[in-house]
N, C-alpha and C. Protein backbone atom coordinates (compact mmCIF):
# COMPACT_ATOMS: atom_id res chain seq x y z
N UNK A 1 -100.24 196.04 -30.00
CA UNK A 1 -99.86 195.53 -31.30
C UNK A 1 -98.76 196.41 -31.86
N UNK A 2 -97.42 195.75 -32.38
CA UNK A 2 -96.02 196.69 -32.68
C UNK A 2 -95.80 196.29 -33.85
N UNK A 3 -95.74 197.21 -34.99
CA UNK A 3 -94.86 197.03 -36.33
C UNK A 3 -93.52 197.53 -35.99
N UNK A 4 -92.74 196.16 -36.09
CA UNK A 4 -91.01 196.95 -35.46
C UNK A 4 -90.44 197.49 -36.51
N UNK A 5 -90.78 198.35 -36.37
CA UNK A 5 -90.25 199.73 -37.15
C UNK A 5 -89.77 201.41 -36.51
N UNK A 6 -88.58 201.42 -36.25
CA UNK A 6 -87.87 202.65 -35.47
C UNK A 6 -88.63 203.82 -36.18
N UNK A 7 -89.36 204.71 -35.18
CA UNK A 7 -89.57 205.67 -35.38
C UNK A 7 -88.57 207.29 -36.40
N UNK A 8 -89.05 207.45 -37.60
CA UNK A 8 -88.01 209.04 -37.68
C UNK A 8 -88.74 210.07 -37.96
N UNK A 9 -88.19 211.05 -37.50
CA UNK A 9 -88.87 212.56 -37.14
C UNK A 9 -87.47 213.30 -36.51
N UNK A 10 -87.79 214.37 -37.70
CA UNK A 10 -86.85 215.64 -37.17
C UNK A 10 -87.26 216.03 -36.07
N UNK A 11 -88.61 216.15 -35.40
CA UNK A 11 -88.93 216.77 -34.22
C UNK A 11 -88.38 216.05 -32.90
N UNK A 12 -87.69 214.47 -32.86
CA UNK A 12 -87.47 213.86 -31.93
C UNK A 12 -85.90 214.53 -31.50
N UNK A 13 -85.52 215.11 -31.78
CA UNK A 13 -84.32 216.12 -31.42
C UNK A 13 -84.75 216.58 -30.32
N UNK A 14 -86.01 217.27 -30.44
CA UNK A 14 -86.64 218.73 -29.61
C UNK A 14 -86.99 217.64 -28.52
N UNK A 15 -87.56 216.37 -28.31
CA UNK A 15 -88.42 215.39 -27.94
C UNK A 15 -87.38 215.31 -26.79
N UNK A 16 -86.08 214.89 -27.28
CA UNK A 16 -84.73 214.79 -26.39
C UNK A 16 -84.35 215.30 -25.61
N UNK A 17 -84.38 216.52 -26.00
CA UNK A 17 -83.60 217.83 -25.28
C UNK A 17 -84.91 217.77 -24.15
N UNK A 18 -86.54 217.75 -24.36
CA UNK A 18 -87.08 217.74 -23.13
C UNK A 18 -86.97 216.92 -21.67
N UNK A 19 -86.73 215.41 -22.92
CA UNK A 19 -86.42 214.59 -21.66
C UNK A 19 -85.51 214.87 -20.75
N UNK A 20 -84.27 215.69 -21.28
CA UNK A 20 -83.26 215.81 -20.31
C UNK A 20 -83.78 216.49 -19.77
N UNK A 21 -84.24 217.95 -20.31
CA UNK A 21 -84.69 218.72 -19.34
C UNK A 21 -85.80 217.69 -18.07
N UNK A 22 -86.66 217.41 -17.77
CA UNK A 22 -87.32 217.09 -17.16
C UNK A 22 -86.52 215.94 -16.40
N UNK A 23 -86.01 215.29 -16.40
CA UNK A 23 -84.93 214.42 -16.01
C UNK A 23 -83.70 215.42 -14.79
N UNK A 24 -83.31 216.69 -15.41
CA UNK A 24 -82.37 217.26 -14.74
C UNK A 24 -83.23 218.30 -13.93
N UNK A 25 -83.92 218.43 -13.90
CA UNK A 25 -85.29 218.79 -12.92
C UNK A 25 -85.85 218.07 -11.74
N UNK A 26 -85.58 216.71 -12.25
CA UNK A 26 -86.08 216.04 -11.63
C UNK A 26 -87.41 215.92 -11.73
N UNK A 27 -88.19 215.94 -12.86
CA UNK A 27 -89.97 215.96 -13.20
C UNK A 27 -90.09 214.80 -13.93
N UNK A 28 -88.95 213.46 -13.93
CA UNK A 28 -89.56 212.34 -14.37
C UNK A 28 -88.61 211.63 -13.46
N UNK A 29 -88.44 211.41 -12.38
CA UNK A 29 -87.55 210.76 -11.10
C UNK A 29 -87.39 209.33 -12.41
N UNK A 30 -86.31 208.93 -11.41
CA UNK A 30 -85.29 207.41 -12.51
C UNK A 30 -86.25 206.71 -11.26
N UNK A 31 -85.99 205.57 -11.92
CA UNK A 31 -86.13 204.11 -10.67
C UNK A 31 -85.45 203.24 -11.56
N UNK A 32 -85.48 201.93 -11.44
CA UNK A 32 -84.43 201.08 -11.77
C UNK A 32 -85.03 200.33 -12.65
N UNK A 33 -84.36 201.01 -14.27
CA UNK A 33 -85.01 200.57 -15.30
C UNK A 33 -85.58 201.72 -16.38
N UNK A 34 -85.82 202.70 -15.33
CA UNK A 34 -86.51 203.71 -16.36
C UNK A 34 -86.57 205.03 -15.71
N UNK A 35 -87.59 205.82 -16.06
CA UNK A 35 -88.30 207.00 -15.68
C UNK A 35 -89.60 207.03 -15.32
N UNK A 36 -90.22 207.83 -13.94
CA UNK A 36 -91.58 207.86 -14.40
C UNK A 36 -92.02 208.93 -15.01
N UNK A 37 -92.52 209.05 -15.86
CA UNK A 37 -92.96 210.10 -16.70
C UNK A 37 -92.65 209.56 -18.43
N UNK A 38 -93.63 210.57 -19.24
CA UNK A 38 -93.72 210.08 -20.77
C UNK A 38 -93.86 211.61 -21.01
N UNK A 39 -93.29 211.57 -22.42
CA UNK A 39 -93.77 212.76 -23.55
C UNK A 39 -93.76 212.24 -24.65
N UNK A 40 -94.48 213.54 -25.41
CA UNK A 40 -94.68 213.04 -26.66
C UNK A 40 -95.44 214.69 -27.62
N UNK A 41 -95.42 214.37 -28.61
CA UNK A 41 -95.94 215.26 -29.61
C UNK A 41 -96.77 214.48 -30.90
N UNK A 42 -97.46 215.38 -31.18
CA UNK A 42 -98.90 215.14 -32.48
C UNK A 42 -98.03 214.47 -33.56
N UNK A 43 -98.09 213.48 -34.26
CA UNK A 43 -97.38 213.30 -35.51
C UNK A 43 -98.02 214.61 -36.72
N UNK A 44 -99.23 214.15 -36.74
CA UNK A 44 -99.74 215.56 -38.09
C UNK A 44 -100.94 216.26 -37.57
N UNK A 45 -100.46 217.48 -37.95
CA UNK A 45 -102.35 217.89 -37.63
C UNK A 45 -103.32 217.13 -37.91
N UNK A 46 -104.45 217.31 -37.32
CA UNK A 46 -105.48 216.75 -37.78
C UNK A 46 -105.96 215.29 -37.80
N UNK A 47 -104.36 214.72 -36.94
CA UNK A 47 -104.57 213.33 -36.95
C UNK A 47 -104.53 213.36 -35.43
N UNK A 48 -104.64 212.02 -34.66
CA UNK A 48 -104.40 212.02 -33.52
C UNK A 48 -103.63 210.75 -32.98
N UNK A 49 -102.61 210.52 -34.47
CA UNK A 49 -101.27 209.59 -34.34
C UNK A 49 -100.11 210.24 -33.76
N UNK A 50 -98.99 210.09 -32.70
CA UNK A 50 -98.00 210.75 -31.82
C UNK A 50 -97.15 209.49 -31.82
N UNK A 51 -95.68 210.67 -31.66
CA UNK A 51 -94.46 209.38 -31.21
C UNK A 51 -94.45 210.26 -29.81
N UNK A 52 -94.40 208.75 -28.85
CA UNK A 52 -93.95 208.88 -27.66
C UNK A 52 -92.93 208.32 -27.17
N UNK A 53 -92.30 208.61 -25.61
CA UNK A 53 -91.10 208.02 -25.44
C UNK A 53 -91.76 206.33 -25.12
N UNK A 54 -90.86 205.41 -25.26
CA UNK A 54 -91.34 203.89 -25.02
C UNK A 54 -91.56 203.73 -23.38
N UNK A 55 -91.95 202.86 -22.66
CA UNK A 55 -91.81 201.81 -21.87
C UNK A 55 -90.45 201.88 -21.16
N UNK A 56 -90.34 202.07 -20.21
CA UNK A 56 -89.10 201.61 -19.36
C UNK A 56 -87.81 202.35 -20.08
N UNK A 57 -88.09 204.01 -20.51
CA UNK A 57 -86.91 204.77 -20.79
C UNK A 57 -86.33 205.37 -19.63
N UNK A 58 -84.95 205.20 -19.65
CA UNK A 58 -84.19 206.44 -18.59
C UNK A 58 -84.42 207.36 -19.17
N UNK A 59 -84.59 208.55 -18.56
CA UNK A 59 -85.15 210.03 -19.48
C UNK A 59 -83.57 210.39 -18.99
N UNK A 60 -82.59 209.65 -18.46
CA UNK A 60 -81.07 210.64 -17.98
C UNK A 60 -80.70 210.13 -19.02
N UNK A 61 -80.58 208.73 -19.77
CA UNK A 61 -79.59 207.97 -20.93
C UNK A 61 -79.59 208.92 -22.16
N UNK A 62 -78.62 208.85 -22.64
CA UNK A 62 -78.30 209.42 -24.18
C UNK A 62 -79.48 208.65 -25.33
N UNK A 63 -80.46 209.04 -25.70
CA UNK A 63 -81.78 208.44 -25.67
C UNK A 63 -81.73 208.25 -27.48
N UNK A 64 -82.19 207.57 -28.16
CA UNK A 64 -81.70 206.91 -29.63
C UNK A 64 -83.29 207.10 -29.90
N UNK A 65 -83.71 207.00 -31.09
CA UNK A 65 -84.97 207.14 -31.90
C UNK A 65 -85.32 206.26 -31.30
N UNK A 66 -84.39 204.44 -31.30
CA UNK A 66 -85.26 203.50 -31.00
C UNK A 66 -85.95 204.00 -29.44
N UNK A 67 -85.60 204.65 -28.61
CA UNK A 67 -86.36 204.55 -27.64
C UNK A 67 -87.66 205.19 -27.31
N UNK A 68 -88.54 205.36 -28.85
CA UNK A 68 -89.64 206.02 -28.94
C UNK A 68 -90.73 205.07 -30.10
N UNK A 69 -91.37 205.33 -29.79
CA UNK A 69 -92.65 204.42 -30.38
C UNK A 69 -93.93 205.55 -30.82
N UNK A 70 -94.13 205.25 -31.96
CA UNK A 70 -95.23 205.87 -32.96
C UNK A 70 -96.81 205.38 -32.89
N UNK A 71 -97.49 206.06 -31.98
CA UNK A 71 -98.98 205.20 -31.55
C UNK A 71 -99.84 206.16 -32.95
N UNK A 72 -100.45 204.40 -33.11
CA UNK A 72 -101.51 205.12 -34.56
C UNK A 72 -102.57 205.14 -34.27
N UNK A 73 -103.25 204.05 -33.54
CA UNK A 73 -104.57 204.73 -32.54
C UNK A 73 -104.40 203.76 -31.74
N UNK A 74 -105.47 204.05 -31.01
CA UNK A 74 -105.95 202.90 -29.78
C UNK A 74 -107.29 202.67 -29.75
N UNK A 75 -107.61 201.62 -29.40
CA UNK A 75 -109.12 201.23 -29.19
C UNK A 75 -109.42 200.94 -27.54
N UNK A 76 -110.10 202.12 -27.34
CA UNK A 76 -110.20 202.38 -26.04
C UNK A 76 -111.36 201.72 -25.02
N UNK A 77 -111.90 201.16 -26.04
CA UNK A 77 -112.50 199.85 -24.77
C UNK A 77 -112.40 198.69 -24.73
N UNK A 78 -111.75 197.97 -25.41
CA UNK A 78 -110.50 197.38 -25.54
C UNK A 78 -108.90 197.72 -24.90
N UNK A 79 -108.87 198.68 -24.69
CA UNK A 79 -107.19 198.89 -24.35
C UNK A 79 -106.62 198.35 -25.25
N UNK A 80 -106.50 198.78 -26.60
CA UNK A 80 -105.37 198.23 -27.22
C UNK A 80 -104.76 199.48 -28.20
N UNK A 81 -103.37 199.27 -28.14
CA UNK A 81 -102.66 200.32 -28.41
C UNK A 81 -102.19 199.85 -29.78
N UNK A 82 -102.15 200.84 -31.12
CA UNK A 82 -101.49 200.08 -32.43
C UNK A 82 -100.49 201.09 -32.36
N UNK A 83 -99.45 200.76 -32.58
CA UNK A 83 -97.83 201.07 -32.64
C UNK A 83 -96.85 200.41 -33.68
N UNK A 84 -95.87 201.46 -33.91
CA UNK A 84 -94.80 200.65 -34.25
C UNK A 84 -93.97 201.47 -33.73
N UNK A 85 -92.55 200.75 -33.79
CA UNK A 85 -91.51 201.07 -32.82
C UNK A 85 -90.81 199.33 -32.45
N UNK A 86 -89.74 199.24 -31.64
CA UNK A 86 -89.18 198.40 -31.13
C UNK A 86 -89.42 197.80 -29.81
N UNK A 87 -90.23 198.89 -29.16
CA UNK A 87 -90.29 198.91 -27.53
C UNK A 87 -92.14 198.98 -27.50
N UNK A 88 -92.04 198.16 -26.40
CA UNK A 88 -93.60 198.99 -26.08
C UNK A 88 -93.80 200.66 -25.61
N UNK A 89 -94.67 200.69 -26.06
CA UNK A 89 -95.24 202.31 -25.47
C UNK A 89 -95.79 202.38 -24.31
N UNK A 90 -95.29 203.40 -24.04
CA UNK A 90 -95.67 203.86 -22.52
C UNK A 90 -96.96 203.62 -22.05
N UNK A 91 -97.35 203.11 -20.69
CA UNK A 91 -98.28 202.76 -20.55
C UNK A 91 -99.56 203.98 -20.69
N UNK A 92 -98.92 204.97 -20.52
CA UNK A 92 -99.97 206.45 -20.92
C UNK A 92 -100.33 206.41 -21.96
N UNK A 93 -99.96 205.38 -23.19
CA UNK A 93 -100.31 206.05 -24.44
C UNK A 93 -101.87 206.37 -24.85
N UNK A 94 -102.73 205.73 -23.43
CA UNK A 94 -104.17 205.82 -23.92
C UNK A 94 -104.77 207.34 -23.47
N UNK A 95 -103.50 207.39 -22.33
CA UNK A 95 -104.13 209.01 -21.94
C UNK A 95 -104.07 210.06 -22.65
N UNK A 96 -102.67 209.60 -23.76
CA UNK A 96 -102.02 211.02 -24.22
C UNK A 96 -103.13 210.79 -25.61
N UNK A 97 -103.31 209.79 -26.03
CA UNK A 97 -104.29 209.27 -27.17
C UNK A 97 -105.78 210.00 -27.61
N UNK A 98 -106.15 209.69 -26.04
CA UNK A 98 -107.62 210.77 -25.48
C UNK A 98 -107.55 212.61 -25.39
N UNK A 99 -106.25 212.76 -25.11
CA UNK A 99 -105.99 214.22 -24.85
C UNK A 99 -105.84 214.58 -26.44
N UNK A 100 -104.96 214.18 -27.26
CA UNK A 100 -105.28 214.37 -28.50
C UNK A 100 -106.26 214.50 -29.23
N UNK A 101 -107.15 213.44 -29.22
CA UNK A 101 -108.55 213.35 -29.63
C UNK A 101 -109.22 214.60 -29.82
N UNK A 102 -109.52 214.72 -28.08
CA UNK A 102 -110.14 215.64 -27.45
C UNK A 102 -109.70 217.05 -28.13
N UNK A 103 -108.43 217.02 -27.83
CA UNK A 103 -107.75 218.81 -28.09
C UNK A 103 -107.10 218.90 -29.05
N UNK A 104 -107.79 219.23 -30.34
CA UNK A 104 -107.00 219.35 -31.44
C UNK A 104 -106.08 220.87 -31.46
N UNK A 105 -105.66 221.72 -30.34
CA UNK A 105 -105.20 222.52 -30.30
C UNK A 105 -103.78 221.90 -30.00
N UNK A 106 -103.67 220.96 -29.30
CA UNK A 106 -102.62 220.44 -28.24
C UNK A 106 -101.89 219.34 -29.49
N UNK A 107 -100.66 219.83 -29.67
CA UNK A 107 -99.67 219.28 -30.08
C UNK A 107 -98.47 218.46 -29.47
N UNK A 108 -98.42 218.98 -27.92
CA UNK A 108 -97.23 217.87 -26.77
C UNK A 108 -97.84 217.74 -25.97
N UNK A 109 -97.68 216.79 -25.11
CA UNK A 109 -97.91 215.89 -24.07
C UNK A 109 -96.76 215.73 -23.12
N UNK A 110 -96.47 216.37 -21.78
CA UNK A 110 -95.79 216.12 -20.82
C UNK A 110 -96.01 215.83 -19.93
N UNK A 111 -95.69 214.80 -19.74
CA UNK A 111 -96.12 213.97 -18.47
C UNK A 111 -95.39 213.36 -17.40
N UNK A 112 -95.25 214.40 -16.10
CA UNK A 112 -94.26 214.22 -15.21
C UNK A 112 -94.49 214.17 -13.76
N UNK A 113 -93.61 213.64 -12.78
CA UNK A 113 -93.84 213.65 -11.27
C UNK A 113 -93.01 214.48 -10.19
N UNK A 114 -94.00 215.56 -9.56
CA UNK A 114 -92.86 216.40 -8.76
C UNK A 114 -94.28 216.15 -7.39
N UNK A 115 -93.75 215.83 -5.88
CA UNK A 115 -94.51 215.89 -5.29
C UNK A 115 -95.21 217.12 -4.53
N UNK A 116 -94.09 217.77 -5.06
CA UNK A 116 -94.45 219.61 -4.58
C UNK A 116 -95.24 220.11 -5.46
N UNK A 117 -95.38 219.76 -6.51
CA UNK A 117 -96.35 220.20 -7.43
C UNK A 117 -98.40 219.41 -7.38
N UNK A 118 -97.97 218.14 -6.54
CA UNK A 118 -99.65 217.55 -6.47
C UNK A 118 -99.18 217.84 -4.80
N UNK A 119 -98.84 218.54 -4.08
CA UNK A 119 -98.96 218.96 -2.62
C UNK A 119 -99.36 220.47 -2.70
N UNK A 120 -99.00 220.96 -3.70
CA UNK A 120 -99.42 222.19 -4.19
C UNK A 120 -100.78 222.95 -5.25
N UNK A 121 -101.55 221.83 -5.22
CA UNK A 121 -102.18 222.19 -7.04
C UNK A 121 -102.91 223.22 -6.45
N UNK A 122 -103.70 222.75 -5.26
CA UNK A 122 -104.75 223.75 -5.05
C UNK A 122 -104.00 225.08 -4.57
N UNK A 123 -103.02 225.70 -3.90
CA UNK A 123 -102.38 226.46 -4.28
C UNK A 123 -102.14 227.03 -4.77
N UNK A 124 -101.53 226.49 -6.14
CA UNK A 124 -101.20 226.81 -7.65
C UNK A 124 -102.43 227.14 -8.27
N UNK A 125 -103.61 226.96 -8.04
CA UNK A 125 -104.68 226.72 -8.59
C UNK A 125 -104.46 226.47 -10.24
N UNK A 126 -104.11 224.48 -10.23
CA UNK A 126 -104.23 223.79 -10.75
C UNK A 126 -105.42 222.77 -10.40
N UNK A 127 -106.18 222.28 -11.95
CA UNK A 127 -107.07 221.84 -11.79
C UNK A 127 -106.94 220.49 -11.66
N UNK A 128 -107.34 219.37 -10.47
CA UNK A 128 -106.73 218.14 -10.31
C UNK A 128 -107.90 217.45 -10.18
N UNK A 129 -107.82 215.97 -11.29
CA UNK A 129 -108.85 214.96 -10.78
C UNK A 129 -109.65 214.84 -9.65
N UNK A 130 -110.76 214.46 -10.00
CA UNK A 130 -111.69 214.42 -8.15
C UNK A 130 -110.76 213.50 -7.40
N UNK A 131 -110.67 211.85 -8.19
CA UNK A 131 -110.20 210.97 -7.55
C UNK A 131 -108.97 209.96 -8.16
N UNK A 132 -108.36 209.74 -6.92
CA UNK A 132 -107.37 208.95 -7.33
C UNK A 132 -107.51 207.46 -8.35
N UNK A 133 -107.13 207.15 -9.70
CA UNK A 133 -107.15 206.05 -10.41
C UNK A 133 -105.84 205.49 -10.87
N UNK A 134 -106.06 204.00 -11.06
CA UNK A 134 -104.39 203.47 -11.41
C UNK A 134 -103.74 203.70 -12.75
N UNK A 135 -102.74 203.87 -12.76
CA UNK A 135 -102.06 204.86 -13.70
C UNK A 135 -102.10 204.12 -15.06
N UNK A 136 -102.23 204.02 -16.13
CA UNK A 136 -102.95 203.31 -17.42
C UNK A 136 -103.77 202.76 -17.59
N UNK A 137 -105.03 203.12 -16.89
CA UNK A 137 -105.99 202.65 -17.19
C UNK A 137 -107.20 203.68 -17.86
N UNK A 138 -108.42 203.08 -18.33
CA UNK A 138 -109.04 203.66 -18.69
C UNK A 138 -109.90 204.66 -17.72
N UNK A 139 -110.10 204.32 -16.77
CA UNK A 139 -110.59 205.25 -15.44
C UNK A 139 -109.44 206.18 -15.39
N UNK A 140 -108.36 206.52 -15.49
CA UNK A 140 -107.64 207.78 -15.30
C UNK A 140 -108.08 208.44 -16.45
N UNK A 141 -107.52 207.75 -18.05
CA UNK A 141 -108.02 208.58 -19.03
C UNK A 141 -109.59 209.30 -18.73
N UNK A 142 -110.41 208.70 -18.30
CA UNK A 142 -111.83 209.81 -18.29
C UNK A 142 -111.89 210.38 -17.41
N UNK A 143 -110.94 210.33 -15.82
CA UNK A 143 -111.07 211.42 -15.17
C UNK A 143 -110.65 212.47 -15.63
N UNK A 144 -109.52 212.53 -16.28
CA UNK A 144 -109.04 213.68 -17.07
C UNK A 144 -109.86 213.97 -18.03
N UNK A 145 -110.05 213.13 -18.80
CA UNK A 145 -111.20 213.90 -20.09
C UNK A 145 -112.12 214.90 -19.10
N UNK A 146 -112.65 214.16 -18.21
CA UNK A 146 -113.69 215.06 -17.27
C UNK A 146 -113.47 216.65 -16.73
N UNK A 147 -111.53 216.73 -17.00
CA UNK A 147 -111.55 218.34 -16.27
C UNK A 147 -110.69 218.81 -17.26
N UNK A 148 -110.68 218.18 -18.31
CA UNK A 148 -110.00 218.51 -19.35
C UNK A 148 -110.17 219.88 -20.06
N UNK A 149 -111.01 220.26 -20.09
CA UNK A 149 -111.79 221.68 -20.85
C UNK A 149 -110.63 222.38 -21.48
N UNK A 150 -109.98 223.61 -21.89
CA UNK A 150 -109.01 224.17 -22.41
C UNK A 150 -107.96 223.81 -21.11
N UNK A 151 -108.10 223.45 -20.55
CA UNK A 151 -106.62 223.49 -19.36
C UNK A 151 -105.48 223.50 -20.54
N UNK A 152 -104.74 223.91 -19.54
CA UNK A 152 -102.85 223.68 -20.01
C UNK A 152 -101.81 223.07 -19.34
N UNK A 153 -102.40 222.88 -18.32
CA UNK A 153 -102.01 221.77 -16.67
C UNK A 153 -102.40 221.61 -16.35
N UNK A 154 -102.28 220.10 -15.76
CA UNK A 154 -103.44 219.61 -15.03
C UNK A 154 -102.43 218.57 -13.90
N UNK A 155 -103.39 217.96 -12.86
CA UNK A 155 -102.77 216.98 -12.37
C UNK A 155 -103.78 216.07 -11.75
N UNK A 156 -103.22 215.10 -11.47
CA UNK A 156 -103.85 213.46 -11.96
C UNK A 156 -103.68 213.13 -10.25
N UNK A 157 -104.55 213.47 -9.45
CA UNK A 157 -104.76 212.96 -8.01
C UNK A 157 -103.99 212.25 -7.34
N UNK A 158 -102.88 212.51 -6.82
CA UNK A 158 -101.96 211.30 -6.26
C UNK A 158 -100.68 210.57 -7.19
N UNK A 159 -100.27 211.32 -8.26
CA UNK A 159 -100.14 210.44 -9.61
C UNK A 159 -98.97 211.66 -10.12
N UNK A 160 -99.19 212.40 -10.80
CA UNK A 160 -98.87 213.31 -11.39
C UNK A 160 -99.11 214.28 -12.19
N UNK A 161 -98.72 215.03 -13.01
CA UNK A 161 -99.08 216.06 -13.62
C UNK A 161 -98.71 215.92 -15.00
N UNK A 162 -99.49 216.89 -16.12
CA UNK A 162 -99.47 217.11 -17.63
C UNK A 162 -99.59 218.21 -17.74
N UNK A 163 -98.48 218.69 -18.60
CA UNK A 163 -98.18 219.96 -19.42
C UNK A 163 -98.60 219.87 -20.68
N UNK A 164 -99.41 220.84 -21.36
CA UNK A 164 -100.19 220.45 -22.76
C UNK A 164 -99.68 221.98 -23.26
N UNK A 165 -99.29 221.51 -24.82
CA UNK A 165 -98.84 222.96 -25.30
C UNK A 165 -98.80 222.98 -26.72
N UNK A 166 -99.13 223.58 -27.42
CA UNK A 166 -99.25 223.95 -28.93
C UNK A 166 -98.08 223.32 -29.81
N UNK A 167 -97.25 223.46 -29.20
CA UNK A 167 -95.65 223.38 -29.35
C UNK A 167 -95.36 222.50 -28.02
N UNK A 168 -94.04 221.48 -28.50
CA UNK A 168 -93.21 221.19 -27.35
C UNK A 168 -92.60 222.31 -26.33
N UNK A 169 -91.92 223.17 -27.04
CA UNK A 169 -91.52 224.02 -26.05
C UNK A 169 -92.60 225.01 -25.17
N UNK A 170 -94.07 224.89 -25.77
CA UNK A 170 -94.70 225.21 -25.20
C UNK A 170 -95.05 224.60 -23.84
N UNK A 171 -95.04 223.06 -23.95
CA UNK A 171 -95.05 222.49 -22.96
C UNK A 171 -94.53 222.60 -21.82
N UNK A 172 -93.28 222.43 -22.41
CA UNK A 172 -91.88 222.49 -21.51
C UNK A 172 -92.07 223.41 -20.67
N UNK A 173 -91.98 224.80 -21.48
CA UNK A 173 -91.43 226.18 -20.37
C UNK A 173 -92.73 225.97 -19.37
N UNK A 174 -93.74 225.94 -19.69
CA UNK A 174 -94.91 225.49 -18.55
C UNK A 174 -94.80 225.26 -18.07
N UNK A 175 -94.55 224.02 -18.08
CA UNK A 175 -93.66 222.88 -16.95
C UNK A 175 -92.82 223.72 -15.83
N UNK A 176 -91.92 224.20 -16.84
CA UNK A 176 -90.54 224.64 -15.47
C UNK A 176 -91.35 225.86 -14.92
N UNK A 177 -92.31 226.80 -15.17
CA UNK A 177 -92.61 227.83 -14.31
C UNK A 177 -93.54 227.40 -13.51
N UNK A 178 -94.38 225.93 -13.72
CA UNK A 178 -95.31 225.90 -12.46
C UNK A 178 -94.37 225.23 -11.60
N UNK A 179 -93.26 224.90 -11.80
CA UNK A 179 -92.36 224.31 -11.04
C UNK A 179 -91.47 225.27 -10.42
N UNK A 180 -91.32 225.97 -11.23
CA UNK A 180 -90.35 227.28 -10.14
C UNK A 180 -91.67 227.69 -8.66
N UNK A 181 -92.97 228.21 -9.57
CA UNK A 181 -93.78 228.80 -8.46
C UNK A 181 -93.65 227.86 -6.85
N UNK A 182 -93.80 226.45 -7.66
CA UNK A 182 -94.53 225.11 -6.95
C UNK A 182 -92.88 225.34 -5.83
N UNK A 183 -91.63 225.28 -6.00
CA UNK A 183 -90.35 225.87 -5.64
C UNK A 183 -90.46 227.16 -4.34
N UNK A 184 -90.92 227.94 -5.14
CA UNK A 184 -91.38 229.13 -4.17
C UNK A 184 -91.94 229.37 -3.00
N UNK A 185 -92.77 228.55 -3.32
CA UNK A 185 -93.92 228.22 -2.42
C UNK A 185 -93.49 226.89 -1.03
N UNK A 186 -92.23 226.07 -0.99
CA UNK A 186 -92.37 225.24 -0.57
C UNK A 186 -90.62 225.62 0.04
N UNK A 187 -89.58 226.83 -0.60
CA UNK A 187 -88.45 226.95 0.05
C UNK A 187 -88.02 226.14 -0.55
N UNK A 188 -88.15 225.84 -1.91
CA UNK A 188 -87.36 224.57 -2.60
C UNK A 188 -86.45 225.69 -3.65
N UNK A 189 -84.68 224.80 -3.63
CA UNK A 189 -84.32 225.60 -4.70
C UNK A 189 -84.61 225.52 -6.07
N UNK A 190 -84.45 226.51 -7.14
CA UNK A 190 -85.21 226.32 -8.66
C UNK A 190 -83.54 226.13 -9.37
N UNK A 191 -82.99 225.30 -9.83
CA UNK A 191 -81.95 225.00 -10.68
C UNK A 191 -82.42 225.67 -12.12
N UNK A 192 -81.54 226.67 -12.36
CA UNK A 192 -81.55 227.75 -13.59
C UNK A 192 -81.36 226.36 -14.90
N UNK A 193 -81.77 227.24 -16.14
CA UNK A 193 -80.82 226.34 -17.48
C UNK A 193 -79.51 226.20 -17.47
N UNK A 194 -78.99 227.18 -17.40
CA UNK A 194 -77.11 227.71 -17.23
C UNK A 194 -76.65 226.23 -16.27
N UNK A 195 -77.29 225.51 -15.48
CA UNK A 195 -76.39 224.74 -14.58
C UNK A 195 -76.06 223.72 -15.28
């Protein structure tokens, strides 16, 4: 359900600059049409309303407010997502919805795909779903609720991974150091900020 109404928030600046980052990383690969991967951040404390990126964003494009959508809740046995925005919301919005809920510590939501990083978790000793589930559905959201506990990364069996952080940039830098390690570990090069 969408009230078309463009999302505004000073914080969608910071929102931007991640996507690229994760985009020029390569932690939300393009396909034709979009990105896979979503982020997002808490709209207010205490609530567990978030603007996320929409549905079928290039995380490489010069990215406009409209391409983000404001989820106000969801009704989760139902699957139904209340939004406004122009675009639909990402099909994660029920995961990032639940992680909110759950973790009122957790202010961003990054949600990205590197295969060196779910070839690596146990490695990394990252904590990863028992089992593989299809990606927006309610069976992924509770596998994760299930290993959810304070984590700060996690990854989603076959699927991908989430960076959870107080702060966006908390997220972020997370992100890029389990990705440098995940790098390390595999003879992969780590592309600095400077490039």
């Amino acid at each position: 359900m969408i009230n078309r109404k463009v999302p505004e928030d000073t914080r969608l600046e910071e929102l931007k600059y991640w996507c690229r980052q994760f985009h020029r990383f390569n932690l939300a690969p393009p396909y034709k049409g979009g990105s896979y991967g979503n982020l997002s951040f808490r709209f207010k404390d205490g609530e567990d309303s978030f603007i996320i990126t929409g549905s079928r964003i290039g995380l490489k494009d010069k990215l406009s407010n409209d391409c983000f959508v404001k989820v106000l809740s969801c009704d989760m046995e139902k699957g139904i997502v209340h939004t406004y925005g122009v675009r639909e919301p990402s099909s994660e919005s029920m995961l990032h919805f639940a992680i909110y809920h759950h973790r009122k510590d957790v202010n961003a939501i990054f949600h990205g795909h590197c295969q060196g990083i779910l070839a690596h978790a146990n490695r990394l000793k990252i904590s990863e779903t028992k089992k593989e589930e299809p990606y927006g559905t309610i069976e992924l959201v509770q596998r994760v609720v299930d290993i959810l506990n304070d984590e700060s990364f996690l990854v989603m069996k076959n699927h991908g991974f989430i960076s959870l952080g107080k702060t966006m940039k908390e997220a972020g830098e997370l992100t890029l150091q389990i990705y440098k390690r995940c790098c390390n570990y595999t003879g992969t090069e780590f592309r600095t900020w400077d490039e």
